[in-house]
PDB file of N, CA and C in Angstrom:
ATOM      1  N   UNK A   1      19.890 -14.011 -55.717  1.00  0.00           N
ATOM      2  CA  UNK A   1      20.379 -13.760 -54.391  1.00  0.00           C
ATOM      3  C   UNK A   1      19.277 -14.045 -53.383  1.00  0.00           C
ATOM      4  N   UNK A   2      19.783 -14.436 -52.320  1.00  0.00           N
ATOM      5  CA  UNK A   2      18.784 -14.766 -51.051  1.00  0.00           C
ATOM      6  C   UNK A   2      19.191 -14.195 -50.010  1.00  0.00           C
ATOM      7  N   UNK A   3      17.794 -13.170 -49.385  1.00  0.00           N
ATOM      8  CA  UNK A   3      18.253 -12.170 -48.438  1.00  0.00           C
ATOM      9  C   UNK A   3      17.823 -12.898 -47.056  1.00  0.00           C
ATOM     10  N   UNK A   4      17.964 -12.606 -46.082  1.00  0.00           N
ATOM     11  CA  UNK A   4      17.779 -13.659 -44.946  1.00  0.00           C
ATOM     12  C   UNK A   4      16.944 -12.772 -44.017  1.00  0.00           C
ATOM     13  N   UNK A   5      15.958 -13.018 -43.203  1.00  0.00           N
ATOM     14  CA  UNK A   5      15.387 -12.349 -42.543  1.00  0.00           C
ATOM     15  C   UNK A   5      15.039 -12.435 -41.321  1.00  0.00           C
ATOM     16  N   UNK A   6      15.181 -11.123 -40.731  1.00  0.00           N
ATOM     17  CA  UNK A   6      15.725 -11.083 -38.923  1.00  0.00           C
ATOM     18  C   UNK A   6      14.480 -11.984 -38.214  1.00  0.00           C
ATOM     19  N   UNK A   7      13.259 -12.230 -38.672  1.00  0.00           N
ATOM     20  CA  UNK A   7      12.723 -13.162 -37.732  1.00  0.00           C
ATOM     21  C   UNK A   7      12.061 -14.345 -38.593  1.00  0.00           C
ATOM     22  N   UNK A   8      11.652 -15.269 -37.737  1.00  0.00           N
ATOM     23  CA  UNK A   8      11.034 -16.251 -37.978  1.00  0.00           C
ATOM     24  C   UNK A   8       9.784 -16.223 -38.016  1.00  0.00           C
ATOM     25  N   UNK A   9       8.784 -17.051 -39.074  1.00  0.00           N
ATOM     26  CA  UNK A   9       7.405 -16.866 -39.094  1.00  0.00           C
ATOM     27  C   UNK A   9       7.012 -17.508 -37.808  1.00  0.00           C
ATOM     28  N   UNK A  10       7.850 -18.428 -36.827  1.00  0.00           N
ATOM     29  CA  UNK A  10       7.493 -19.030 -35.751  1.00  0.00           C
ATOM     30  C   UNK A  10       7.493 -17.894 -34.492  1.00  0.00           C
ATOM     31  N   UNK A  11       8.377 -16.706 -34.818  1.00  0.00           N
ATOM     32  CA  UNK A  11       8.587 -15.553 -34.054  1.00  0.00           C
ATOM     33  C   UNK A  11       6.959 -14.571 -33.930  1.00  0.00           C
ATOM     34  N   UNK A  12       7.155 -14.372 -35.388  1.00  0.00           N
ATOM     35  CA  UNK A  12       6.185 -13.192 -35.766  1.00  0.00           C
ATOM     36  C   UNK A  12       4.924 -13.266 -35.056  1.00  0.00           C
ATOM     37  N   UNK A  13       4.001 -12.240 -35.059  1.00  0.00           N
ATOM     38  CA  UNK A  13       3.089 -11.906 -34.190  1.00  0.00           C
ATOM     39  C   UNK A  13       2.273 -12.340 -35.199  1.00  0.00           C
ATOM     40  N   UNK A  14       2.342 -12.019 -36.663  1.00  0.00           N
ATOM     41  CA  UNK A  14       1.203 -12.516 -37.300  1.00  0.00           C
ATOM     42  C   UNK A  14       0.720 -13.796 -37.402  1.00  0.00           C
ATOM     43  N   UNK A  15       1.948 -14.640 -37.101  1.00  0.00           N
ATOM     44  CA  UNK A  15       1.986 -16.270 -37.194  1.00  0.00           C
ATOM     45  C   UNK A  15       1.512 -16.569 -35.747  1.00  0.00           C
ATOM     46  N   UNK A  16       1.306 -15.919 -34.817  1.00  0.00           N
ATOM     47  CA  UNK A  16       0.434 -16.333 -33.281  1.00  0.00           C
ATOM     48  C   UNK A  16      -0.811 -16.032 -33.523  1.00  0.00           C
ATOM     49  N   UNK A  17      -1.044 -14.372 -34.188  1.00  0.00           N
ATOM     50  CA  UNK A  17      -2.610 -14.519 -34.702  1.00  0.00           C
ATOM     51  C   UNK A  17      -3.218 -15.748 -35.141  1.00  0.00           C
ATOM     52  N   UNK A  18      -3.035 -16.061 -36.257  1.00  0.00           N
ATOM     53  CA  UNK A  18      -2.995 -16.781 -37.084  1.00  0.00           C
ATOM     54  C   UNK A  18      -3.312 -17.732 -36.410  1.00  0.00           C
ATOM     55  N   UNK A  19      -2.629 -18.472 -35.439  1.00  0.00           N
ATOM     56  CA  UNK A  19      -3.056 -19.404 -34.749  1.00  0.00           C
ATOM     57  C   UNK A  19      -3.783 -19.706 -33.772  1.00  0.00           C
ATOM     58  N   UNK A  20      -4.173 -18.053 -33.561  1.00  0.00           N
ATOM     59  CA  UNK A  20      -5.157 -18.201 -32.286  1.00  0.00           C
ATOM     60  C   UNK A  20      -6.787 -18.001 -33.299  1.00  0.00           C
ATOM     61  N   UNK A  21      -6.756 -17.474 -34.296  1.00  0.00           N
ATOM     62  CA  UNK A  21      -7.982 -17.565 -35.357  1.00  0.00           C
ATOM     63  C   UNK A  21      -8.335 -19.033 -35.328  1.00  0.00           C
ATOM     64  N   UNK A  22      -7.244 -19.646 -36.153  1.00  0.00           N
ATOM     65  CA  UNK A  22      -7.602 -20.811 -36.617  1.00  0.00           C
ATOM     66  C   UNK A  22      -7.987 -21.723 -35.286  1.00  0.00           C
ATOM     67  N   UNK A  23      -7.495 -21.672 -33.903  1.00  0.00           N
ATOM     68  CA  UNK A  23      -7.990 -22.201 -33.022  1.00  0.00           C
ATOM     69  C   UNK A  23      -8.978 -21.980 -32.397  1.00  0.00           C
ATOM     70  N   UNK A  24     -10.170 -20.362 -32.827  1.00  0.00           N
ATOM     71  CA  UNK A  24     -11.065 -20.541 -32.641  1.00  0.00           C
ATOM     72  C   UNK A  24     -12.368 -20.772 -33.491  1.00  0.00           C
ATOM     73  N   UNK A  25     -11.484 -21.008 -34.495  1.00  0.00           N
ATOM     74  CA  UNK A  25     -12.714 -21.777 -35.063  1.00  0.00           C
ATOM     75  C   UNK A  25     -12.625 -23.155 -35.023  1.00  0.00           C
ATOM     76  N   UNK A  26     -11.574 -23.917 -34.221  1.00  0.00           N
ATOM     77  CA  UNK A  26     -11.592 -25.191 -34.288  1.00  0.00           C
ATOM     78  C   UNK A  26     -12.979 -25.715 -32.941  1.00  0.00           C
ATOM     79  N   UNK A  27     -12.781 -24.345 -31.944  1.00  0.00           N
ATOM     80  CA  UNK A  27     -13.327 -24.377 -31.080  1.00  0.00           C
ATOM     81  C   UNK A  27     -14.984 -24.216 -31.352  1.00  0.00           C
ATOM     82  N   UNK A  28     -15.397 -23.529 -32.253  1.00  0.00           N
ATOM     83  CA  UNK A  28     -16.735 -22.793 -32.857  1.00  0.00           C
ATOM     84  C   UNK A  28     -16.958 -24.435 -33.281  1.00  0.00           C
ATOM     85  N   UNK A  29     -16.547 -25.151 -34.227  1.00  0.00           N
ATOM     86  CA  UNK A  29     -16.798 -26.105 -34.956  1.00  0.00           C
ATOM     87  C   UNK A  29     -17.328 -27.218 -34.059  1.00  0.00           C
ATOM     88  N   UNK A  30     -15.926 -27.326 -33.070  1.00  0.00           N
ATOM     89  CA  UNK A  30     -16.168 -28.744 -31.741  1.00  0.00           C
ATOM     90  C   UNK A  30     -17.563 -28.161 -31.409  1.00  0.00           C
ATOM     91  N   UNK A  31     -17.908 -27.224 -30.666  1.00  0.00           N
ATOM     92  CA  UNK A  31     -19.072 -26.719 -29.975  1.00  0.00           C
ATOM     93  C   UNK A  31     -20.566 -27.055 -31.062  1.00  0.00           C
ATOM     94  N   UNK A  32     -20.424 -26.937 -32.359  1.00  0.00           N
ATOM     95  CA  UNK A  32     -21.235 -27.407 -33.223  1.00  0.00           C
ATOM     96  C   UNK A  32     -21.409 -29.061 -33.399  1.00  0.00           C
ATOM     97  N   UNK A  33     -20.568 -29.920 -33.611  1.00  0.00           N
ATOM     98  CA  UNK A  33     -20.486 -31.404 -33.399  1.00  0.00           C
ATOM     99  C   UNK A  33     -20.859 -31.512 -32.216  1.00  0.00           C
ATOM    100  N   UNK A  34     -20.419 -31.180 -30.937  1.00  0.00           N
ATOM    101  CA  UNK A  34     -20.846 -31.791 -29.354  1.00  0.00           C
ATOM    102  C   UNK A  34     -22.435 -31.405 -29.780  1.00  0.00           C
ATOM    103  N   UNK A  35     -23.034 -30.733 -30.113  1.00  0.00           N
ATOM    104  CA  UNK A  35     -24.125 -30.224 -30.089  1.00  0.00           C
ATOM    105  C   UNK A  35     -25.123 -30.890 -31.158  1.00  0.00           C
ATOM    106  N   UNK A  36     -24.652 -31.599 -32.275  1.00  0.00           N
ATOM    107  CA  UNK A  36     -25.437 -32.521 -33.125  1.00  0.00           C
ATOM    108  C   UNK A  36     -25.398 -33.769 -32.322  1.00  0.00           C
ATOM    109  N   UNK A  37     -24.006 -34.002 -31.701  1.00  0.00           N
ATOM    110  CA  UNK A  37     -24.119 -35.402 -30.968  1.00  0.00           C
ATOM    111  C   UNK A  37     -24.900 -35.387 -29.842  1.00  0.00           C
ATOM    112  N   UNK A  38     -25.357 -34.597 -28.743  1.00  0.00           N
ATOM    113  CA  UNK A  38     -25.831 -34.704 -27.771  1.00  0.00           C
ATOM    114  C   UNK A  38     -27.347 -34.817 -28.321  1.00  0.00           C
ATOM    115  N   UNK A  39     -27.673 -34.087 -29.116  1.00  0.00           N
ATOM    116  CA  UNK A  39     -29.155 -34.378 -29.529  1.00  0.00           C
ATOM    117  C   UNK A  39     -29.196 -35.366 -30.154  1.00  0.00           C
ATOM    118  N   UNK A  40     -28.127 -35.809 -31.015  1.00  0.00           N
ATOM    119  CA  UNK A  40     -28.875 -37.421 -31.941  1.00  0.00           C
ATOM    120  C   UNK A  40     -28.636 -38.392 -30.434  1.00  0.00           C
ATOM    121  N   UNK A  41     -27.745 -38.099 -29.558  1.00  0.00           N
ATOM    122  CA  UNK A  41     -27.820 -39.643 -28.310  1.00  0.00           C
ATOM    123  C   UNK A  41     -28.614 -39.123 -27.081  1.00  0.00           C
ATOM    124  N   UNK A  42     -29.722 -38.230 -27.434  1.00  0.00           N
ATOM    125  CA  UNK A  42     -30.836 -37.942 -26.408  1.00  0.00           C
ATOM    126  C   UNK A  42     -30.124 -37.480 -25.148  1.00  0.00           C
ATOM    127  N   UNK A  43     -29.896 -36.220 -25.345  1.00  0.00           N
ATOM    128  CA  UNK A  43     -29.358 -35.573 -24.219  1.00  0.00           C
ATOM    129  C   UNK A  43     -30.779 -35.085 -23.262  1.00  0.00           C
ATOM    130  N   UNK A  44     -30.783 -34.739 -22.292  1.00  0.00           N
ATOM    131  CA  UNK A  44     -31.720 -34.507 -21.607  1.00  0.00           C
ATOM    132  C   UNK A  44     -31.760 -32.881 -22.004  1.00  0.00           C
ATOM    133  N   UNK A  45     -32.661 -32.273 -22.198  1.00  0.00           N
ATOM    134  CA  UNK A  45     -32.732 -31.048 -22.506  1.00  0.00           C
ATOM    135  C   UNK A  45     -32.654 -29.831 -21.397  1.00  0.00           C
ATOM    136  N   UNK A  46     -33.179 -30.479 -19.897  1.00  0.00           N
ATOM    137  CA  UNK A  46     -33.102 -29.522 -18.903  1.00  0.00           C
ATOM    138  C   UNK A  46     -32.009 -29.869 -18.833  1.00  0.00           C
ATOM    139  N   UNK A  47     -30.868 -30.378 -18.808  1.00  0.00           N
ATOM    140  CA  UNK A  47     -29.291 -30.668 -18.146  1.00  0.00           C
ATOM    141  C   UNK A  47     -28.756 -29.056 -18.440  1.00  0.00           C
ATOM    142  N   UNK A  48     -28.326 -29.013 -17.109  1.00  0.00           N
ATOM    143  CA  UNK A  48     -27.548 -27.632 -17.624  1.00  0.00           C
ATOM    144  C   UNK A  48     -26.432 -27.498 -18.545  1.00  0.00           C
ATOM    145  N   UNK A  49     -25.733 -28.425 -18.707  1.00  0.00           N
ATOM    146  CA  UNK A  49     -24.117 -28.572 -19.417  1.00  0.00           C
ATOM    147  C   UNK A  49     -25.560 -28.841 -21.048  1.00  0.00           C
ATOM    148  N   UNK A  50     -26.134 -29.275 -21.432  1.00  0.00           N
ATOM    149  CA  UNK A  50     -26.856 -29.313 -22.881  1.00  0.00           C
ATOM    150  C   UNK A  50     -27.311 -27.704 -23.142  1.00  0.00           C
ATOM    151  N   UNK A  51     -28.051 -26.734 -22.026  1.00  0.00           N
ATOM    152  CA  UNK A  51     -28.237 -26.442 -22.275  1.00  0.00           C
ATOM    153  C   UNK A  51     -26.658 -24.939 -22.644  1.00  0.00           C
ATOM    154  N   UNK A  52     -26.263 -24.927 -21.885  1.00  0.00           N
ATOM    155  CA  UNK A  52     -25.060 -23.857 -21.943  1.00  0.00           C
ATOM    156  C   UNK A  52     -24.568 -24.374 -23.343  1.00  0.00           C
ATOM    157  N   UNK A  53     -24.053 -25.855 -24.317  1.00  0.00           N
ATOM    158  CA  UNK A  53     -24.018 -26.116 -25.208  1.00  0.00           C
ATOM    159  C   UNK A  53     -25.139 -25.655 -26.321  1.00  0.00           C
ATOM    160  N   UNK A  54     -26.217 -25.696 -26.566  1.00  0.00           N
ATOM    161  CA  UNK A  54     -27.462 -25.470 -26.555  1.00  0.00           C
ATOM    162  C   UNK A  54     -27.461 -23.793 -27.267  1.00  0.00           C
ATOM    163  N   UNK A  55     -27.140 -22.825 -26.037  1.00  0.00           N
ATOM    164  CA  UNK A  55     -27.070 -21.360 -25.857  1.00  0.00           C
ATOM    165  C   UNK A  55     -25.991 -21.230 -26.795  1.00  0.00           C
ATOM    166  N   UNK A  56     -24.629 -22.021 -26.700  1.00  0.00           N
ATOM    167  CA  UNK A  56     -23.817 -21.340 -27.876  1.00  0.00           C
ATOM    168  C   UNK A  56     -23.410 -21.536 -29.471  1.00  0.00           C
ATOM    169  N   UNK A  57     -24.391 -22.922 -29.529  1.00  0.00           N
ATOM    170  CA  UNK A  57     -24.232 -23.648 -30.893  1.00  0.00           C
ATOM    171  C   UNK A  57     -25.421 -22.786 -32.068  1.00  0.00           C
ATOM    172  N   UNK A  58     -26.514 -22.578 -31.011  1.00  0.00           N
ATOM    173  CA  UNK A  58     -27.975 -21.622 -32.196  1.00  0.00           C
ATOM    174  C   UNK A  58     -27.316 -20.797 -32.703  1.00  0.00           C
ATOM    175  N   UNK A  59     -26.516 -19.324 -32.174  1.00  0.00           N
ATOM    176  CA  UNK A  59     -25.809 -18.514 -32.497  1.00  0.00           C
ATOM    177  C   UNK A  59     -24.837 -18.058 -33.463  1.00  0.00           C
ATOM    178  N   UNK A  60     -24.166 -19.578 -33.275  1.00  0.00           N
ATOM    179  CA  UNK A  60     -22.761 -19.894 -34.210  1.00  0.00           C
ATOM    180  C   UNK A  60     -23.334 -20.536 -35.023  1.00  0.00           C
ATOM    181  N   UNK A  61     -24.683 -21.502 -35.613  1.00  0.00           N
ATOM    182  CA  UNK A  61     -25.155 -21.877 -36.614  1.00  0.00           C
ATOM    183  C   UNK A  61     -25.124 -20.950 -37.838  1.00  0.00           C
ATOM    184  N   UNK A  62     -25.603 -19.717 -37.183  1.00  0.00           N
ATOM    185  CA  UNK A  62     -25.424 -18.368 -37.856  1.00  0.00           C
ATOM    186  C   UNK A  62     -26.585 -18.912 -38.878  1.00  0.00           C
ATOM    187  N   UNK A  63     -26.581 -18.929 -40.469  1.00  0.00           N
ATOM    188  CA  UNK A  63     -28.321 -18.897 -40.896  1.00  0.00           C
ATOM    189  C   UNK A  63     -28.564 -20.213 -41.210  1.00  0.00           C
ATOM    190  N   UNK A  64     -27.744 -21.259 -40.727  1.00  0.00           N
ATOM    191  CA  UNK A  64     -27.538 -22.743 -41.366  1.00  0.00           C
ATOM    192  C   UNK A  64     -28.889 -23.511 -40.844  1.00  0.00           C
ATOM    193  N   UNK A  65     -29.352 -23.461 -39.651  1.00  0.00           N
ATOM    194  CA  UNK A  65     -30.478 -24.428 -39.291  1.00  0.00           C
ATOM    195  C   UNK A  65     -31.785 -23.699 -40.421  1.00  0.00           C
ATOM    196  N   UNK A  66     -32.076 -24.577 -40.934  1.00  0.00           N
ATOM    197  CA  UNK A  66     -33.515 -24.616 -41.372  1.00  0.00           C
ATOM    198  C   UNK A  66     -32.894 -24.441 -42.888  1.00  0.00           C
ATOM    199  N   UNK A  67     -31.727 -24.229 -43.315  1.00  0.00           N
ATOM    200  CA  UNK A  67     -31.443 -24.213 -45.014  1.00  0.00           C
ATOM    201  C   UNK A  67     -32.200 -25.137 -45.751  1.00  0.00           C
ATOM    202  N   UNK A  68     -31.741 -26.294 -45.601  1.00  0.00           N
ATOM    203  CA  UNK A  68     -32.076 -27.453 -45.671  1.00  0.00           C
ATOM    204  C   UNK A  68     -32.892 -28.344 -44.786  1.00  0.00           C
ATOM    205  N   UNK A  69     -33.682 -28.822 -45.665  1.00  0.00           N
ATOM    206  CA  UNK A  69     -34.862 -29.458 -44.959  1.00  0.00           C
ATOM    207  C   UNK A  69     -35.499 -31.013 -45.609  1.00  0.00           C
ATOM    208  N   UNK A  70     -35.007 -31.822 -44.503  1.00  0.00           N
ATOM    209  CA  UNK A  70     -35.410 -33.389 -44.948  1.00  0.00           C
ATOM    210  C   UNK A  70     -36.938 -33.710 -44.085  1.00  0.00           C
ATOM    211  N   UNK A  71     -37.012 -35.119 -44.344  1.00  0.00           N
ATOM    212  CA  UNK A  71     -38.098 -35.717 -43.803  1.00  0.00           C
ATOM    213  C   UNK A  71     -37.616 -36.311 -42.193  1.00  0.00           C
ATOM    214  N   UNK A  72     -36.197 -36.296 -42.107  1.00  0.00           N
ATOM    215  CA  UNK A  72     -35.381 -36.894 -40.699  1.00  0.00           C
ATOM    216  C   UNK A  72     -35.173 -36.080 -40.266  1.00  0.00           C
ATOM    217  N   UNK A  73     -35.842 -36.081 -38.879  1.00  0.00           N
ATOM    218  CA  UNK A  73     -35.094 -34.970 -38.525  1.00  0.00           C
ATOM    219  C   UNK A  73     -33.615 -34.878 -38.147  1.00  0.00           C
ATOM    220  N   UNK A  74     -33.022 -36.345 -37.978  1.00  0.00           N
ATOM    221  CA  UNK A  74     -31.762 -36.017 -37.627  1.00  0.00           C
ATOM    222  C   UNK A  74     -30.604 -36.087 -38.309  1.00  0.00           C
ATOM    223  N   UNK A  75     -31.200 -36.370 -39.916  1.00  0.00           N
ATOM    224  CA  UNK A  75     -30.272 -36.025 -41.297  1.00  0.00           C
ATOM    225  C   UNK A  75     -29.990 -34.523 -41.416  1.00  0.00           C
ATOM    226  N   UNK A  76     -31.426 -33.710 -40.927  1.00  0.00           N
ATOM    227  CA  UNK A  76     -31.898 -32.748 -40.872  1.00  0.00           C
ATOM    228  C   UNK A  76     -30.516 -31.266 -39.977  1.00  0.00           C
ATOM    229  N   UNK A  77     -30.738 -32.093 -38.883  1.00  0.00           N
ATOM    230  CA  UNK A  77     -29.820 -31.738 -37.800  1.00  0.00           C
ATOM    231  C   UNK A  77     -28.268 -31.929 -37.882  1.00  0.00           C
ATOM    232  N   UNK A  78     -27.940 -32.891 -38.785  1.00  0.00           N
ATOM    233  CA  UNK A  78     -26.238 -33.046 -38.766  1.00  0.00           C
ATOM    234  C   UNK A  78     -25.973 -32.187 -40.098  1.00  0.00           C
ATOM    235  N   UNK A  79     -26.933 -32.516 -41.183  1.00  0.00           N
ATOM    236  CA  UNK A  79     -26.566 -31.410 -42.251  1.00  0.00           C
ATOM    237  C   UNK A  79     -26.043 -29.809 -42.296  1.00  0.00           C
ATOM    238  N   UNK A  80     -27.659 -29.391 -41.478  1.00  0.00           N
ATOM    239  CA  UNK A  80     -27.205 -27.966 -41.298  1.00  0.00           C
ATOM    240  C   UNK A  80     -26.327 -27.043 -40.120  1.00  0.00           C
ATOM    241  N   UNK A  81     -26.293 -28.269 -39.037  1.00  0.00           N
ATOM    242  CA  UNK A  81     -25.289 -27.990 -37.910  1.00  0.00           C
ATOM    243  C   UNK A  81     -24.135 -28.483 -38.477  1.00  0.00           C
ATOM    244  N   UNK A  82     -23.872 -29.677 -39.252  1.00  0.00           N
ATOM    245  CA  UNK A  82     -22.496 -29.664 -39.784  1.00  0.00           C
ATOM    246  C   UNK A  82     -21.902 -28.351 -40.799  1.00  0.00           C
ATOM    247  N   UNK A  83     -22.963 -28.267 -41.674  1.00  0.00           N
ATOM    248  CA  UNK A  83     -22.434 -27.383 -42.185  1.00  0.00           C
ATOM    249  C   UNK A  83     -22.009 -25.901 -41.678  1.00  0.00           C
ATOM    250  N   UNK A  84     -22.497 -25.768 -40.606  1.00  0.00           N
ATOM    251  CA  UNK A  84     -21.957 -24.087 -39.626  1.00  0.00           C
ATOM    252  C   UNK A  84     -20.496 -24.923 -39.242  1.00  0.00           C
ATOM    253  N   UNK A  85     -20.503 -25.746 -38.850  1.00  0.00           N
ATOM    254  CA  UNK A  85     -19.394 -26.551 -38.430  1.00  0.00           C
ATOM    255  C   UNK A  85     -18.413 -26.117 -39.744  1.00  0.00           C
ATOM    256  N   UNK A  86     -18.327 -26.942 -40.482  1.00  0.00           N
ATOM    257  CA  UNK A  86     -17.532 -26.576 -41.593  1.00  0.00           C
ATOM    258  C   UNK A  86     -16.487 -25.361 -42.531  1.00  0.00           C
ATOM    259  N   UNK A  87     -18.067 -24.587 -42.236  1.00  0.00           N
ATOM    260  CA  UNK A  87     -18.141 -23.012 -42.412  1.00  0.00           C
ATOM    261  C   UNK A  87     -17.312 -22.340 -41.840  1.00  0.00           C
ATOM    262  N   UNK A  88     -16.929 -22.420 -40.138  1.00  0.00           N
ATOM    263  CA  UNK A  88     -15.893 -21.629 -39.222  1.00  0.00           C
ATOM    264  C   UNK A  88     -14.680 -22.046 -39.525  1.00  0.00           C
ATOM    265  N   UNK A  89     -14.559 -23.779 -39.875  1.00  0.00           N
ATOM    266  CA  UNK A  89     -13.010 -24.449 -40.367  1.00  0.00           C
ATOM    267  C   UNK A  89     -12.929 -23.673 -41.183  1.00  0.00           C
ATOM    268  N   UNK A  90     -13.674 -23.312 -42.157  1.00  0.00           N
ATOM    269  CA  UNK A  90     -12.948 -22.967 -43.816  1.00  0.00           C
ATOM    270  C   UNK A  90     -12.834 -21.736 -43.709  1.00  0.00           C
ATOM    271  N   UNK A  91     -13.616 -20.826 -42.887  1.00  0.00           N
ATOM    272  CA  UNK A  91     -14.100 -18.758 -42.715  1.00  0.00           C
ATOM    273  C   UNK A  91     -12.458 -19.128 -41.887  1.00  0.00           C
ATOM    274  N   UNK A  92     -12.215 -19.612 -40.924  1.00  0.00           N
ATOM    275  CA  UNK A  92     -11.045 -19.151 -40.122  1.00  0.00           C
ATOM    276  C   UNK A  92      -9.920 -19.467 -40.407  1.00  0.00           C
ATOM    277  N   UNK A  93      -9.839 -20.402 -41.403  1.00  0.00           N
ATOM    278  CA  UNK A  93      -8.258 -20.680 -41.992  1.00  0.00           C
ATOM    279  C   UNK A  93      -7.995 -20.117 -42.827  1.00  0.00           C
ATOM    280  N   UNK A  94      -8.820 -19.523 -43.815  1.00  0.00           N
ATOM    281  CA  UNK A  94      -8.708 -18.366 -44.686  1.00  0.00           C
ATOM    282  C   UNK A  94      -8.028 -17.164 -43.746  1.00  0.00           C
ATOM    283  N   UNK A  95      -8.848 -16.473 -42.804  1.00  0.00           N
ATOM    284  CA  UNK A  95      -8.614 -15.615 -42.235  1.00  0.00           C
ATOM    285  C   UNK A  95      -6.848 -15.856 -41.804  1.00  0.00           C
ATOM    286  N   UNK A  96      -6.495 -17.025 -41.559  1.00  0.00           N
ATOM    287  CA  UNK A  96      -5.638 -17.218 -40.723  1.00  0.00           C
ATOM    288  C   UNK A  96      -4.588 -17.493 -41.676  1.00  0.00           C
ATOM    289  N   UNK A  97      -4.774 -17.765 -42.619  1.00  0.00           N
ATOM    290  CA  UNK A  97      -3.635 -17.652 -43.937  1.00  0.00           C
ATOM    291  C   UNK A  97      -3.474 -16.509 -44.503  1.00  0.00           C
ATOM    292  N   UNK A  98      -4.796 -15.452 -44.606  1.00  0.00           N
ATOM    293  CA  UNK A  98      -4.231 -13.875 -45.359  1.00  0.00           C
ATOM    294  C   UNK A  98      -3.535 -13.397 -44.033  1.00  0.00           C
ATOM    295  N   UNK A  99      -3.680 -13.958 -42.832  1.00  0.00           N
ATOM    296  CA  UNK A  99      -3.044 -12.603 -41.516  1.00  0.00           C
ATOM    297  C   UNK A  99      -1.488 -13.600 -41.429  1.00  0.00           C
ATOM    298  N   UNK A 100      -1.130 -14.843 -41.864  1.00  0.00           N
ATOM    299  CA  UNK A 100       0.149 -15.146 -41.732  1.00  0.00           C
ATOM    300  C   UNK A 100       1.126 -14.655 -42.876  1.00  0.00           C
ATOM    301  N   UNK A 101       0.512 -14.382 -43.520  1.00  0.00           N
ATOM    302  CA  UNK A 101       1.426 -13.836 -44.962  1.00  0.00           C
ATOM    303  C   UNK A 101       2.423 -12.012 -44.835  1.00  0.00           C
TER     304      UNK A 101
END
């Protein structure tokens, strides 16, 4: 038998969570990439818009800069900033799949 149920996961509150998680870590992640790219294409470092980028990417690296350590520095720099990058995709879709269930 199949019981039918009064709302939709498109309704439910858990399925908006859910999507506002997973959209901020899409946001955590972008802020990590803008922030490997502006330094590998020589951003000016006093610019204010680098540095407000700058202020929120160290933070959200969380313990990733310095894990890993090459002779480039800018193998150096996409590795362990990618990987915080990565980290929020995969930490927030988890999150965002146990809160849609």
């Amino acid at each position: 038998m199949s019981r039918w149920r009064s709302t939709t996961r498109a309704s439910s509150g858990s399925y908006t969570a859910a999507r506002v998680i997973s959209g901020v870590g899409v946001v955590f992640a972008v802020i990590e990439v803008l922030f490997i790219l502006m330094v590998l294409l020589g951003a000016e470092s006093t610019n204010a818009f680098f540095q407000f980028i700058s202020q929120l990417a160290n933070p959200l690296a969380l313990f990733f800069p310095g894990l890993f350590q090459f002779s480039d520095e800018s193998v150096e720099l996409i590795v362990n900033y990618g990987l915080a990058a990565v980290f929020w995709l995969v930490v927030t879709s988890l999150l965002a799949r146990l809160i849609a269930r």
